[in-house]
ModelCIF file with pLDDT and N, C-alpha, C, O atoms, coordinates in Angstrom:
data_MODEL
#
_entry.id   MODEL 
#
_entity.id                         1 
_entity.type                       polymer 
_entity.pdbx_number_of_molecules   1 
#
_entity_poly.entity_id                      1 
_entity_poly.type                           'polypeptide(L)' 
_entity_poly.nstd_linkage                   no 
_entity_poly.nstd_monomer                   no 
_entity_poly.pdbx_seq_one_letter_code       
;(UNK)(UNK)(UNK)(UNK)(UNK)(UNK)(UNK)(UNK)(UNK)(UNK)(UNK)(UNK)(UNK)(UNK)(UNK)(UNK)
(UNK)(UNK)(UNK)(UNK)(UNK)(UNK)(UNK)(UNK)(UNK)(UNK)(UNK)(UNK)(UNK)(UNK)(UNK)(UNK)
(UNK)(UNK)(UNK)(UNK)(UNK)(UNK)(UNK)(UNK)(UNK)(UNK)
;
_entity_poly.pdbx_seq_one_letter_code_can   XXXXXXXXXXXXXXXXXXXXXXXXXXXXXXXXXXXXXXXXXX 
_entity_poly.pdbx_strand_id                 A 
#
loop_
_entity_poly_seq.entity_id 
_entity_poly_seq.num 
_entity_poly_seq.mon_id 
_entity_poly_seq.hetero 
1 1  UNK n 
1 2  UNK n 
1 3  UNK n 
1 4  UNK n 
1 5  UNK n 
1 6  UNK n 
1 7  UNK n 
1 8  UNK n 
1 9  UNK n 
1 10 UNK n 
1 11 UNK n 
1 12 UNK n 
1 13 UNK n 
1 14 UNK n 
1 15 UNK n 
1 16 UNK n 
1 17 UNK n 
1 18 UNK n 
1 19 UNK n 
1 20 UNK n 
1 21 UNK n 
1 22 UNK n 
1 23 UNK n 
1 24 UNK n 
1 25 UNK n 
1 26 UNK n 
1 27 UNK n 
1 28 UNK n 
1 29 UNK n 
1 30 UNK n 
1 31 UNK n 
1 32 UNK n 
1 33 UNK n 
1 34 UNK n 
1 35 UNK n 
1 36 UNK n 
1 37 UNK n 
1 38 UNK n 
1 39 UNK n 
1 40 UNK n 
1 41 UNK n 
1 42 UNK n 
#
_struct_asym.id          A 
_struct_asym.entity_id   1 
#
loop_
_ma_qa_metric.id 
_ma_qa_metric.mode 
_ma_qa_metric.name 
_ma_qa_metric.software_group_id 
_ma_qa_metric.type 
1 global pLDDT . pLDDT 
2 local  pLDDT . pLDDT 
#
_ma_qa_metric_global.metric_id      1 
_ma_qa_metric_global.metric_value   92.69 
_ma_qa_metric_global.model_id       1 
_ma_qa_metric_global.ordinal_id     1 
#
loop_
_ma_qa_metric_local.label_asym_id 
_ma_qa_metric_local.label_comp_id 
_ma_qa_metric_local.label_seq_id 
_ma_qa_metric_local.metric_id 
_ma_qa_metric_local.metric_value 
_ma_qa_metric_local.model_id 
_ma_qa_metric_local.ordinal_id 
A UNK 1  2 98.00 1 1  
A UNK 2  2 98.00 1 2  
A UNK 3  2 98.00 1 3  
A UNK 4  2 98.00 1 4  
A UNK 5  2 97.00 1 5  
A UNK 6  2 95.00 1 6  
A UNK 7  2 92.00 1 7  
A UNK 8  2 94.00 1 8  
A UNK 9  2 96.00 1 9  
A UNK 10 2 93.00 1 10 
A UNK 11 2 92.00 1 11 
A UNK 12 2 95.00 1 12 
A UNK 13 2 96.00 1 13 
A UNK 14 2 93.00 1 14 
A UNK 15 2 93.00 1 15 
A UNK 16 2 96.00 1 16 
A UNK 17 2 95.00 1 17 
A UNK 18 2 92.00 1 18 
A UNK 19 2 91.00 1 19 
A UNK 20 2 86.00 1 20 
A UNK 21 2 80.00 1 21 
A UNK 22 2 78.00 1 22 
A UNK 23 2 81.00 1 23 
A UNK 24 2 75.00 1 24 
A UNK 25 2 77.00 1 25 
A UNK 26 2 84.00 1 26 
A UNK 27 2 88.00 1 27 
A UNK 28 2 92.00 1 28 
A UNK 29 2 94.00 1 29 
A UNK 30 2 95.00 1 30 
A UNK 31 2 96.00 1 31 
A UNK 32 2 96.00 1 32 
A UNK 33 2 97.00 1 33 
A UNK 34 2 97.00 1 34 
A UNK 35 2 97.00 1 35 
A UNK 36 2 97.00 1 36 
A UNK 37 2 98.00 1 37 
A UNK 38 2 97.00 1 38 
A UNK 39 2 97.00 1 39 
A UNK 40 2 97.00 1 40 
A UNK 41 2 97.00 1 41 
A UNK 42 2 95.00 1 42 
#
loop_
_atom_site.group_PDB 
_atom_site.id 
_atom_site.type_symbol 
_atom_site.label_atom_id 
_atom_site.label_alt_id 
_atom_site.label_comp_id 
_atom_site.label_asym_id 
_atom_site.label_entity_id 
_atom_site.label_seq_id 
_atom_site.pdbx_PDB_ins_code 
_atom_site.Cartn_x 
_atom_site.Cartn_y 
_atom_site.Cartn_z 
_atom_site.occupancy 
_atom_site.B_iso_or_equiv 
_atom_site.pdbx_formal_charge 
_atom_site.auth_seq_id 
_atom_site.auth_comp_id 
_atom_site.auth_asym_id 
_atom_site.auth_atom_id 
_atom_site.pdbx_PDB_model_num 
ATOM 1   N N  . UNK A 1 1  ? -2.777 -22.293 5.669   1.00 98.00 ? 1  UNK A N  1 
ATOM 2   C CA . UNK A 1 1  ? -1.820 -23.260 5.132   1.00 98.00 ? 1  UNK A CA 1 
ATOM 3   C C  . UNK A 1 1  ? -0.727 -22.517 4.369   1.00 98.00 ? 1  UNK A C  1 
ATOM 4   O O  . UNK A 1 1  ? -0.722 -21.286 4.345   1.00 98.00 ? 1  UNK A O  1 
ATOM 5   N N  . UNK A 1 2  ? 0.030  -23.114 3.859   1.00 98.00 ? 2  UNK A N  1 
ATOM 6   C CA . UNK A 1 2  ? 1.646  -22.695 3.357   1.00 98.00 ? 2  UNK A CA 1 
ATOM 7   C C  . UNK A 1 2  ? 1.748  -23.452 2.140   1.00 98.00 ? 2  UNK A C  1 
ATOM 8   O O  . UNK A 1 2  ? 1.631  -24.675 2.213   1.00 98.00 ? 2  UNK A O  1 
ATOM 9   N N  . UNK A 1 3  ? 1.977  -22.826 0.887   1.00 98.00 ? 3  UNK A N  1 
ATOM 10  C CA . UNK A 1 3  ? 2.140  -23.805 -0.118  1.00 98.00 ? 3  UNK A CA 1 
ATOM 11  C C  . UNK A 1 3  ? 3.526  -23.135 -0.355  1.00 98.00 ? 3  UNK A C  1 
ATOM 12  O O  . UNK A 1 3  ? 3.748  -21.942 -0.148  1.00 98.00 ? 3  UNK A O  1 
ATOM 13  N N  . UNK A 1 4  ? 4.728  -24.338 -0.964  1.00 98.00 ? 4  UNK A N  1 
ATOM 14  C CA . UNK A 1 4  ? 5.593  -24.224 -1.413  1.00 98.00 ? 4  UNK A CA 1 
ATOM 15  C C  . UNK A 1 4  ? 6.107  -24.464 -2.562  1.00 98.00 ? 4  UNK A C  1 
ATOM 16  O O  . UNK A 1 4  ? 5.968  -25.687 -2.589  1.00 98.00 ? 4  UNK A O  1 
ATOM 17  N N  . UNK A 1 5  ? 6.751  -24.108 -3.828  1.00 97.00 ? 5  UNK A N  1 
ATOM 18  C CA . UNK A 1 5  ? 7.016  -24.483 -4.858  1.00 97.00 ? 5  UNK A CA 1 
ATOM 19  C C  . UNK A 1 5  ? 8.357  -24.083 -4.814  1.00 97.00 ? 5  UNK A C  1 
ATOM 20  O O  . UNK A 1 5  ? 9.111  -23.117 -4.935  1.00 97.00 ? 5  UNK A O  1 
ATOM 21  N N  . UNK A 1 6  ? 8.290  -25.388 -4.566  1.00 95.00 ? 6  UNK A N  1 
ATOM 22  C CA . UNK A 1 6  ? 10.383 -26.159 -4.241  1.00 95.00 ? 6  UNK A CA 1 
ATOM 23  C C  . UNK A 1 6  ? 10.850 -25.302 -5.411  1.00 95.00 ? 6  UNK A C  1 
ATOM 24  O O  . UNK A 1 6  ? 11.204 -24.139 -5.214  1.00 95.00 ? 6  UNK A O  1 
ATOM 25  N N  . UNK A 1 7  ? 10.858 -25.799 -6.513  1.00 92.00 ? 7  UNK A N  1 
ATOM 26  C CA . UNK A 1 7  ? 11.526 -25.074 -8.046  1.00 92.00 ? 7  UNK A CA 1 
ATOM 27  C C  . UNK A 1 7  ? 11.650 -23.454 -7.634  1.00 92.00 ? 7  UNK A C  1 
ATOM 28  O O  . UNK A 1 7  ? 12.733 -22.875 -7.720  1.00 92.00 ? 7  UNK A O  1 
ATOM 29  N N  . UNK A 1 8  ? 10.700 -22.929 -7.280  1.00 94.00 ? 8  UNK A N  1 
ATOM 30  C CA . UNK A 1 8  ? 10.494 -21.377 -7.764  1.00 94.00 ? 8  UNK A CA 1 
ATOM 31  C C  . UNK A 1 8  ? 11.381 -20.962 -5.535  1.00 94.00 ? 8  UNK A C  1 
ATOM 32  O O  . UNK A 1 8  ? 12.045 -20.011 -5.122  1.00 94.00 ? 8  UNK A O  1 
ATOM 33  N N  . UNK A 1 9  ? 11.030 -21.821 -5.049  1.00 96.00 ? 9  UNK A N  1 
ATOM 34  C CA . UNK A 1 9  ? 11.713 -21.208 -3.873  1.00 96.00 ? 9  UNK A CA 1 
ATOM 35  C C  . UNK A 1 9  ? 13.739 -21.432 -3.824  1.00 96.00 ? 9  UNK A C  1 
ATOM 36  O O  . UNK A 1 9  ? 14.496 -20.750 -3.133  1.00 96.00 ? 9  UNK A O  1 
ATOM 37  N N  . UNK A 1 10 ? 14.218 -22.760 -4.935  1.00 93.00 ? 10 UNK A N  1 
ATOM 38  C CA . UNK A 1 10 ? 15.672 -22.485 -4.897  1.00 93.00 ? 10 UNK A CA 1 
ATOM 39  C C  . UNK A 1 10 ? 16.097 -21.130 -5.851  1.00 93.00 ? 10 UNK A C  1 
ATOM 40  O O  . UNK A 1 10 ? 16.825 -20.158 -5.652  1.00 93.00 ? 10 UNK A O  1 
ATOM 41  N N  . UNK A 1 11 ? 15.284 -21.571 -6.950  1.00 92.00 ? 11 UNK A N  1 
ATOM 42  C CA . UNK A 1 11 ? 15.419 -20.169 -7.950  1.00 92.00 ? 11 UNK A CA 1 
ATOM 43  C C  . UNK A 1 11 ? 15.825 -19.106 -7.491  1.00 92.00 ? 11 UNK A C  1 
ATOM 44  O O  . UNK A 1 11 ? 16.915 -18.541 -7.575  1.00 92.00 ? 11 UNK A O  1 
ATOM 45  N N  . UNK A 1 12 ? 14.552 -18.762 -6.818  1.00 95.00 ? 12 UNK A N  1 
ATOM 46  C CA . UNK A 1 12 ? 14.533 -17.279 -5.804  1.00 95.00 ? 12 UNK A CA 1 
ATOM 47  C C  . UNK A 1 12 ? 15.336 -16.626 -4.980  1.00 95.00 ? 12 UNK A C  1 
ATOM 48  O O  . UNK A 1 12 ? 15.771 -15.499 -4.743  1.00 95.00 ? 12 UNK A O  1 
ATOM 49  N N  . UNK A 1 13 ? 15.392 -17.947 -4.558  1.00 96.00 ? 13 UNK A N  1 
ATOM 50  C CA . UNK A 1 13 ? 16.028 -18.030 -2.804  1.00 96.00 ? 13 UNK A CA 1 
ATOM 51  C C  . UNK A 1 13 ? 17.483 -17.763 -3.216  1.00 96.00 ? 13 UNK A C  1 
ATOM 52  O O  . UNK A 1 13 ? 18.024 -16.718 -2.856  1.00 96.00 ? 13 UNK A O  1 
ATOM 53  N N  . UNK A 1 14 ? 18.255 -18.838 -4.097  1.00 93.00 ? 14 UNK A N  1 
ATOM 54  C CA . UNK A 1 14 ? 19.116 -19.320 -4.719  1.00 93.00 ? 14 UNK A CA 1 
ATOM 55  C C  . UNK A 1 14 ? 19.974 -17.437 -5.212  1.00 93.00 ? 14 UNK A C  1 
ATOM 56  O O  . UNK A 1 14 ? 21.098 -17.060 -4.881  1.00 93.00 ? 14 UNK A O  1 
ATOM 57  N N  . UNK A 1 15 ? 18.960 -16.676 -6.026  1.00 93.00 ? 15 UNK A N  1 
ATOM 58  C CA . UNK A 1 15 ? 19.496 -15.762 -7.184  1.00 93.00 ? 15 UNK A CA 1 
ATOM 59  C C  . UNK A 1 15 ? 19.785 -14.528 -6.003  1.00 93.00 ? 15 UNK A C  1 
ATOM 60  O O  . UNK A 1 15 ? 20.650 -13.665 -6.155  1.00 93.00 ? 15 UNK A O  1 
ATOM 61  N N  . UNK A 1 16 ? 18.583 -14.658 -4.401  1.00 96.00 ? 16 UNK A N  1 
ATOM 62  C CA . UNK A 1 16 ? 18.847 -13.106 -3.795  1.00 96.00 ? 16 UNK A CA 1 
ATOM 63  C C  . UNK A 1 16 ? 20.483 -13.592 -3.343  1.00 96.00 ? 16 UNK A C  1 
ATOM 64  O O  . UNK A 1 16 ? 21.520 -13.054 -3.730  1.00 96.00 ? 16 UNK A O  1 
ATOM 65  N N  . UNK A 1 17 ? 20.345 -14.852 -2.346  1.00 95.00 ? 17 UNK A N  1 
ATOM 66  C CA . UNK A 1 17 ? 21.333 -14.820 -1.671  1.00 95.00 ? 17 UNK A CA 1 
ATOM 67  C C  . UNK A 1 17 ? 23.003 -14.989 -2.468  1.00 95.00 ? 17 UNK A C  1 
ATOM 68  O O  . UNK A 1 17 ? 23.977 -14.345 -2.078  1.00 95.00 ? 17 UNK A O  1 
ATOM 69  N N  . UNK A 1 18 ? 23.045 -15.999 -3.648  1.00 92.00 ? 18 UNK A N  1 
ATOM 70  C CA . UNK A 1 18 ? 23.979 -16.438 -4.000  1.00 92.00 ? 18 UNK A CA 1 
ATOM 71  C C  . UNK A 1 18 ? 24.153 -15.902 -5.546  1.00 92.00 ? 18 UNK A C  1 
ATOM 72  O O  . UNK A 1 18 ? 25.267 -15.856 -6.067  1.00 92.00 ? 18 UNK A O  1 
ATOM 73  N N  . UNK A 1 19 ? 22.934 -15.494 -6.249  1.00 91.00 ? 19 UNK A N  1 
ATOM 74  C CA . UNK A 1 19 ? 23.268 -14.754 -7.557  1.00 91.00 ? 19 UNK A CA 1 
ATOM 75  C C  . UNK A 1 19 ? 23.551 -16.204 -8.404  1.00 91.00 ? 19 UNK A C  1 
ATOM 76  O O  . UNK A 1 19 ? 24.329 -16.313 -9.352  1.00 91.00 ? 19 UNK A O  1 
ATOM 77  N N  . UNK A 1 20 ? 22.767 -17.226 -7.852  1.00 86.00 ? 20 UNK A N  1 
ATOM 78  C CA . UNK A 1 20 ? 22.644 -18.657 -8.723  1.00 86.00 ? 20 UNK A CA 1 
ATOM 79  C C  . UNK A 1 20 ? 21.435 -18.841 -8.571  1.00 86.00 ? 20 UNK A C  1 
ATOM 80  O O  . UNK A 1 20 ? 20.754 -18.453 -7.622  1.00 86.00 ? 20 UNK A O  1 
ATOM 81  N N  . UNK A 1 21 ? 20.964 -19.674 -9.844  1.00 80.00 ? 21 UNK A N  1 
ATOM 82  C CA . UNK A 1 21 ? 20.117 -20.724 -9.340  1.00 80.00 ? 21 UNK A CA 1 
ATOM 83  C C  . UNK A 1 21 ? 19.799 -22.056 -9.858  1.00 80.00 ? 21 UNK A C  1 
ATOM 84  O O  . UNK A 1 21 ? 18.818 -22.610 -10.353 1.00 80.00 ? 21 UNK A O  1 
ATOM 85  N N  . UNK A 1 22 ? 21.749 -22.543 -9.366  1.00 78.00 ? 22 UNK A N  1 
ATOM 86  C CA . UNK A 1 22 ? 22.189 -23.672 -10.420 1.00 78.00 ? 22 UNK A CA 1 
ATOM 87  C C  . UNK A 1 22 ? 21.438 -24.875 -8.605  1.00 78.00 ? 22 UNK A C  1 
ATOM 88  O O  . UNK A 1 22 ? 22.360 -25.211 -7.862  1.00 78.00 ? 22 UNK A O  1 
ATOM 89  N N  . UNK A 1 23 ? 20.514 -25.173 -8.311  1.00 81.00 ? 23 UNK A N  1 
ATOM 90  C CA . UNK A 1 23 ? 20.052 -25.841 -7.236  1.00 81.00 ? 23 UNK A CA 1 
ATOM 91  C C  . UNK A 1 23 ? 21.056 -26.893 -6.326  1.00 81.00 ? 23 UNK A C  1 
ATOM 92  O O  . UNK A 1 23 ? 21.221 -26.984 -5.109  1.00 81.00 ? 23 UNK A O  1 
ATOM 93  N N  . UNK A 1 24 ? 21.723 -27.737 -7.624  1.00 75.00 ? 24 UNK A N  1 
ATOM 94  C CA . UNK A 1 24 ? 22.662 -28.552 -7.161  1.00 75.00 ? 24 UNK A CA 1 
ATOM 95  C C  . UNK A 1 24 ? 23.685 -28.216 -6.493  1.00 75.00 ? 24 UNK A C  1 
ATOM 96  O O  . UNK A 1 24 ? 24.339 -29.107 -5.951  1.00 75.00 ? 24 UNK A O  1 
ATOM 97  N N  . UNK A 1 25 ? 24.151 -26.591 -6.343  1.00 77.00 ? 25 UNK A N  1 
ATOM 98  C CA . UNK A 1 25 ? 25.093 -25.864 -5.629  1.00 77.00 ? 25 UNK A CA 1 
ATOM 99  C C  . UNK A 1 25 ? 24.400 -25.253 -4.301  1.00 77.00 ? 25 UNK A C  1 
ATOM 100 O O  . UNK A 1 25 ? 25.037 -24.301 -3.849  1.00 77.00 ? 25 UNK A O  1 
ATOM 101 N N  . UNK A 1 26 ? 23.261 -25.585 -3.595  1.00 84.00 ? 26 UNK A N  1 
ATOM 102 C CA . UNK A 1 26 ? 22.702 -25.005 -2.645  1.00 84.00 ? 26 UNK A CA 1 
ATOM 103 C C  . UNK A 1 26 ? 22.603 -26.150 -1.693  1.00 84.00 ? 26 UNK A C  1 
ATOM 104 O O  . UNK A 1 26 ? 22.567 -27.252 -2.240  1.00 84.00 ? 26 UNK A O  1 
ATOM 105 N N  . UNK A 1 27 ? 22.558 -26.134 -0.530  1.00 88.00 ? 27 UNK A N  1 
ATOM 106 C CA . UNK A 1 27 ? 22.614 -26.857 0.722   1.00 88.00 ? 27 UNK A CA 1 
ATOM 107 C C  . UNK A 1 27 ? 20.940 -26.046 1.387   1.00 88.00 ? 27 UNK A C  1 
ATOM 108 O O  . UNK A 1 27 ? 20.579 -24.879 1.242   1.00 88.00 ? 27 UNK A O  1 
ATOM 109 N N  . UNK A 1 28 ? 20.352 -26.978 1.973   1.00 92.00 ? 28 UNK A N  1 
ATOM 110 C CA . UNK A 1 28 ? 19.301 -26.494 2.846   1.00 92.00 ? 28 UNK A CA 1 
ATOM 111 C C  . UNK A 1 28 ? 18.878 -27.225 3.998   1.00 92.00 ? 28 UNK A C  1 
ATOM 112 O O  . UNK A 1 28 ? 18.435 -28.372 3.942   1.00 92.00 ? 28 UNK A O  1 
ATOM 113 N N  . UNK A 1 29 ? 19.036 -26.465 5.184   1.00 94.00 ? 29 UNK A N  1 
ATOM 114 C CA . UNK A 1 29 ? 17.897 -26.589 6.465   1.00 94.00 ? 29 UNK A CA 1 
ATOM 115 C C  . UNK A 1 29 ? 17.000 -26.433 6.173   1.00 94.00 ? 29 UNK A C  1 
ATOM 116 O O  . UNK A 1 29 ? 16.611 -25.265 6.180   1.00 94.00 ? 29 UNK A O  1 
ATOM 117 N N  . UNK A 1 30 ? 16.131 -27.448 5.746   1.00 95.00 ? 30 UNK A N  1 
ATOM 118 C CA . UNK A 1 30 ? 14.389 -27.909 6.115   1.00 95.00 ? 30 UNK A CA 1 
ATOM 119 C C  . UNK A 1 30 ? 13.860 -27.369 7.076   1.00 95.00 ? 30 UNK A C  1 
ATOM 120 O O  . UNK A 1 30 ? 13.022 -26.467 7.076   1.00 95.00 ? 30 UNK A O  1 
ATOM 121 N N  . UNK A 1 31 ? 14.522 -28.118 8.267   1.00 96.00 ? 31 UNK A N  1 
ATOM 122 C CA . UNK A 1 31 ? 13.421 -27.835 9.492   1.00 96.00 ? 31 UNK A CA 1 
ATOM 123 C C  . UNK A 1 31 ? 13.997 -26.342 10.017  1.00 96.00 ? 31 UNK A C  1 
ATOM 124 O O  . UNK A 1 31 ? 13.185 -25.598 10.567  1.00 96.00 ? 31 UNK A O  1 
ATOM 125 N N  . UNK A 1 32 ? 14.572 -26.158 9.948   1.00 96.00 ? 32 UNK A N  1 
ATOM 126 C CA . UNK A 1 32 ? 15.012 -24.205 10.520  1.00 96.00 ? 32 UNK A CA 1 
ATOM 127 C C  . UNK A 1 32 ? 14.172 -23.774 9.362   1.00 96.00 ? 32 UNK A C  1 
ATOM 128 O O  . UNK A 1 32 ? 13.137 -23.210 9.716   1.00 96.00 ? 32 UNK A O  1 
ATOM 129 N N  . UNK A 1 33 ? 14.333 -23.881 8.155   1.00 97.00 ? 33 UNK A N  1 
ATOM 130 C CA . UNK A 1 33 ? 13.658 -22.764 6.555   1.00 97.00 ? 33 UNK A CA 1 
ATOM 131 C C  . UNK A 1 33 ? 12.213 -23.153 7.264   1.00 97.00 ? 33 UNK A C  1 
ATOM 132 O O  . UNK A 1 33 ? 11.644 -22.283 7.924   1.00 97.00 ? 33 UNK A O  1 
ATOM 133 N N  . UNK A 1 34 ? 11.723 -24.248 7.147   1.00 97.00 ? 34 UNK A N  1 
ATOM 134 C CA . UNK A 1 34 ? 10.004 -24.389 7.950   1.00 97.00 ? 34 UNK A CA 1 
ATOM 135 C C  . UNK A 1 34 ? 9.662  -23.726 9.028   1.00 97.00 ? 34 UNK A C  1 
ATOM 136 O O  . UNK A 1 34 ? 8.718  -22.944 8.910   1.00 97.00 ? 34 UNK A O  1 
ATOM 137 N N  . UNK A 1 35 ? 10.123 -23.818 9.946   1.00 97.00 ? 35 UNK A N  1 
ATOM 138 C CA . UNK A 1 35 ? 10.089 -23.346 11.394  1.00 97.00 ? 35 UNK A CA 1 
ATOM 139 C C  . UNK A 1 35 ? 10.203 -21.660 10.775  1.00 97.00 ? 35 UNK A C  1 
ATOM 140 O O  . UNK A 1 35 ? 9.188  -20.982 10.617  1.00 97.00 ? 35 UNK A O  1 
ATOM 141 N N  . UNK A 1 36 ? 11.128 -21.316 10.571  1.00 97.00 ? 36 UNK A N  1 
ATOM 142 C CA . UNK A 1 36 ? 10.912 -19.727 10.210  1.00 97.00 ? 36 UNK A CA 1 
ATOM 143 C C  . UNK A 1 36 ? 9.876  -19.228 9.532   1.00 97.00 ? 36 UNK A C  1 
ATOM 144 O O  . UNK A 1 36 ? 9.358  -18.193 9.953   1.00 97.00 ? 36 UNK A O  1 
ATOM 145 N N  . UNK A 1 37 ? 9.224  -20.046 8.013   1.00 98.00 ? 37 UNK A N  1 
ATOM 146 C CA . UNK A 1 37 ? 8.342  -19.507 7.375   1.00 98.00 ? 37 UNK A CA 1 
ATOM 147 C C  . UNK A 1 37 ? 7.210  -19.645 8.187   1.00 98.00 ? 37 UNK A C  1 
ATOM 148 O O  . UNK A 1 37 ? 6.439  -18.686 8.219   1.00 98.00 ? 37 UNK A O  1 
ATOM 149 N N  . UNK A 1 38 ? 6.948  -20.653 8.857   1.00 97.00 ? 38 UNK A N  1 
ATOM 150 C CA . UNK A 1 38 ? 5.702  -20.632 9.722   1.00 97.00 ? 38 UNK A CA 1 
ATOM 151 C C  . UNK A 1 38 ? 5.658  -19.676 10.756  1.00 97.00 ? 38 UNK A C  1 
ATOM 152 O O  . UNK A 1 38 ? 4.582  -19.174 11.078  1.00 97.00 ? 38 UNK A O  1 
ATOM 153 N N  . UNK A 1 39 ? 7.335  -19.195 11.633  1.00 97.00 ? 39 UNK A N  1 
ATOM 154 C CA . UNK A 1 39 ? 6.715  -18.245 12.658  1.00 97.00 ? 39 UNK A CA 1 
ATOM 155 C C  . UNK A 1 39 ? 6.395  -16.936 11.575  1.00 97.00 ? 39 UNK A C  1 
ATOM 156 O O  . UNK A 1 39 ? 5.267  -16.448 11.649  1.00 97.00 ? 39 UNK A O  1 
ATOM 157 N N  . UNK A 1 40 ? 7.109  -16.509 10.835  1.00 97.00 ? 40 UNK A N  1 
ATOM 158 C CA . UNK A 1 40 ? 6.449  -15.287 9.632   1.00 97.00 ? 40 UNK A CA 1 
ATOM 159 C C  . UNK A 1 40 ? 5.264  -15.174 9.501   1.00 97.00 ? 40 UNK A C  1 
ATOM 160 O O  . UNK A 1 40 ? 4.617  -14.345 10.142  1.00 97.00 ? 40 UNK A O  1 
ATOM 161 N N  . UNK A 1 41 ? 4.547  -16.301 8.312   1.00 97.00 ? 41 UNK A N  1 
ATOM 162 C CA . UNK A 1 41 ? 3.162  -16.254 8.385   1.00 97.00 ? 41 UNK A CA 1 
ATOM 163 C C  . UNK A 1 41 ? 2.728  -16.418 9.430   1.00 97.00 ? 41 UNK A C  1 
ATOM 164 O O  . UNK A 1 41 ? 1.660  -15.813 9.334   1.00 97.00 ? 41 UNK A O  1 
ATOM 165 N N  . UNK A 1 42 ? 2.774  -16.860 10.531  1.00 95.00 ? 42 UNK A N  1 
ATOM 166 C CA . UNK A 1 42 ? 1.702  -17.158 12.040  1.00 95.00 ? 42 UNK A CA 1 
ATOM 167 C C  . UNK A 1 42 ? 1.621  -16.010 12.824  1.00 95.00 ? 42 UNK A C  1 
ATOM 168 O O  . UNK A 1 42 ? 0.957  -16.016 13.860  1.00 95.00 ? 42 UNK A O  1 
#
């Protein structure tokens, strides 16, 4: 299984790519960000 913690994945996600992690300034693909983390772990 895959656990996610929404908070700590814009943070993260948010500070490598954009050097924010003001959330309300981020846009996200769900189903592409899912689909990728699952082929990774699988």
């Amino acid at each position: 299984a895959i656990f996610v913690d929404a908070a700590f994945l814009w943070a993260s996600v948010g500070e490598l790519l954009f050097g924010t992690n003001d959330r309300s300034r981020l846009a996200c693909d769900y189903d592409g960000l899912v689909r990728a983390m699952v082929e990774a772990t699988g």
